[in-house]
C-alpha atoms as a PDB file:
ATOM      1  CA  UNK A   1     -13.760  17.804   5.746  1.00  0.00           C
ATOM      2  CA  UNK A   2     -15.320  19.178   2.663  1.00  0.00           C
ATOM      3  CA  UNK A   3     -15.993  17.117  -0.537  1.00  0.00           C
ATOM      4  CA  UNK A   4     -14.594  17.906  -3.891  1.00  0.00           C
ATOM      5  CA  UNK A   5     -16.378  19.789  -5.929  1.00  0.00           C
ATOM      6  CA  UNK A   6     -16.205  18.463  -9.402  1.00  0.00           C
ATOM      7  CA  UNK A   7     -14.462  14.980  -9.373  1.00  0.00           C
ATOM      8  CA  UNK A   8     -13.175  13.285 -12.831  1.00  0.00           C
ATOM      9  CA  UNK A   9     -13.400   9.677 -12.032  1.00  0.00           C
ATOM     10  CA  UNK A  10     -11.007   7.420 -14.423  1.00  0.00           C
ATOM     11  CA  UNK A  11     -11.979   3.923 -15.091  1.00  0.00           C
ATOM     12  CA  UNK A  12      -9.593   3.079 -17.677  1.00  0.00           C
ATOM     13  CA  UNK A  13      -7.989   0.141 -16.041  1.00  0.00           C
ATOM     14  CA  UNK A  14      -4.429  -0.611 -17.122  1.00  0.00           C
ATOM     15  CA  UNK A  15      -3.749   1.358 -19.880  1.00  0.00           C
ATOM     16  CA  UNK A  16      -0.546   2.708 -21.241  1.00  0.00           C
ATOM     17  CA  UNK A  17       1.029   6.411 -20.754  1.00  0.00           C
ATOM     18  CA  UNK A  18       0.377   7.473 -24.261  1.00  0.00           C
ATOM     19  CA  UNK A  19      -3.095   5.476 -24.409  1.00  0.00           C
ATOM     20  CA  UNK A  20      -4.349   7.619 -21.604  1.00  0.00           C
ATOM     21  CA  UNK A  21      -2.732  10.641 -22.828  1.00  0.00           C
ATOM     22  CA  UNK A  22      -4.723  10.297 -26.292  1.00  0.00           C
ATOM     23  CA  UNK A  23      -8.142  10.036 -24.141  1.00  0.00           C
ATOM     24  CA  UNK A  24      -7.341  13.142 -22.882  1.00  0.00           C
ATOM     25  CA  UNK A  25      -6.438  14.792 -25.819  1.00  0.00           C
ATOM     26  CA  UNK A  26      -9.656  13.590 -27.504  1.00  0.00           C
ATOM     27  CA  UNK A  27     -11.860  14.082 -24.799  1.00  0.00           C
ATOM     28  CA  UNK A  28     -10.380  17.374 -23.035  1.00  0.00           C
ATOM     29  CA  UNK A  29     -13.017  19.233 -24.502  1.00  0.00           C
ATOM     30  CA  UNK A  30     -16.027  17.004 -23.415  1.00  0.00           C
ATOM     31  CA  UNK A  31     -14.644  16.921 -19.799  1.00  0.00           C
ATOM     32  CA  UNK A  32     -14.440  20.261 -19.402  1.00  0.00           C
ATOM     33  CA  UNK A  33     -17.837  21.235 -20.621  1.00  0.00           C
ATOM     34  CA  UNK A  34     -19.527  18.017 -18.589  1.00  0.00           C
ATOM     35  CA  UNK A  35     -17.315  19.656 -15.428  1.00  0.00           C
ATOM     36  CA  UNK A  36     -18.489  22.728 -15.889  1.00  0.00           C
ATOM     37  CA  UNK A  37     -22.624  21.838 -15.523  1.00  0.00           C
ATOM     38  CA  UNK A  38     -21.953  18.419 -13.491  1.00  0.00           C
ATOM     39  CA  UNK A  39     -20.479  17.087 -10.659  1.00  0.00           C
ATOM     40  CA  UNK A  40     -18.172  13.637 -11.313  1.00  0.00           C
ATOM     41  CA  UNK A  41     -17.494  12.549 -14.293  1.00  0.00           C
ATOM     42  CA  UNK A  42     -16.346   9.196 -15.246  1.00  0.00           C
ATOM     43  CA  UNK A  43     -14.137   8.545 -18.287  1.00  0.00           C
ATOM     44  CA  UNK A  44     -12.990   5.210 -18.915  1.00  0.00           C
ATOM     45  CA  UNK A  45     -12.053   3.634 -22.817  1.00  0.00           C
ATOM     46  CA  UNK A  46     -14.855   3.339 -24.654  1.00  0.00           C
ATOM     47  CA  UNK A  47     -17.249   6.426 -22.965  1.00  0.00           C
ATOM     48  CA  UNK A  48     -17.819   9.520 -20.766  1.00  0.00           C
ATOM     49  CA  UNK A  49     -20.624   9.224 -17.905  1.00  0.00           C
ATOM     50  CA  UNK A  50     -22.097  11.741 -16.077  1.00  0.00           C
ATOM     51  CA  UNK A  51     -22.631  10.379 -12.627  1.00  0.00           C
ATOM     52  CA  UNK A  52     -23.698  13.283 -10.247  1.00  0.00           C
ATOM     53  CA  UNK A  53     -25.336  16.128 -11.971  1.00  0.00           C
ATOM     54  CA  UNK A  54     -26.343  19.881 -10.951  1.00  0.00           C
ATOM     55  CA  UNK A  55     -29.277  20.810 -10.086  1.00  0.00           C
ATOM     56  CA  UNK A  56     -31.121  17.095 -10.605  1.00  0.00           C
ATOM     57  CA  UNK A  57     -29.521  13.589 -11.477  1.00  0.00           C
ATOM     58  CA  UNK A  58     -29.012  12.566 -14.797  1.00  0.00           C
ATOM     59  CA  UNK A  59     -27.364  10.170 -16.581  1.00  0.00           C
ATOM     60  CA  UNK A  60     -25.589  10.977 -19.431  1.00  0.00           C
ATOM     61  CA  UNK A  61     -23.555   8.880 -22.133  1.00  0.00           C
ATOM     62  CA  UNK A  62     -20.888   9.525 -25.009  1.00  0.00           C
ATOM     63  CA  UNK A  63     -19.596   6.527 -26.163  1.00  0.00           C
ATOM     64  CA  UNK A  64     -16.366   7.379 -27.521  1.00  0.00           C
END
């Protein structure tokens, strides 16, 4: 079985519908991008981590 290619790993904890819906709507634009040059993505409350990058690893933060 292959793995996924680009993973968006959420790490909100219990959070309300509209709560979560808001992240997205604030953040849509900053996931994509990250997706597009990295591998997973977290996103939980307060930031947005890059967790597996292409080519090398990094580690990058955006508090939000």
């Amino acid at each position: 079985m292959r793995e996924p290619h680009k993973l968006l790993f959420l790490t909100t904890g219990n959070i309300k519908n509209s709560d979560l819906i808001l992240l997205f709507e604030a953040n849509f634009s900053l996931i994509l991008r990250e997706l597009n040059h990295n591998n997973v993505v977290e996103m939980n409350q307060r930031a947005i981590v890059v967790i597996a990058c292409s080519p090398a690893p990094f580690l990058f933060l955006s508090f939000l």
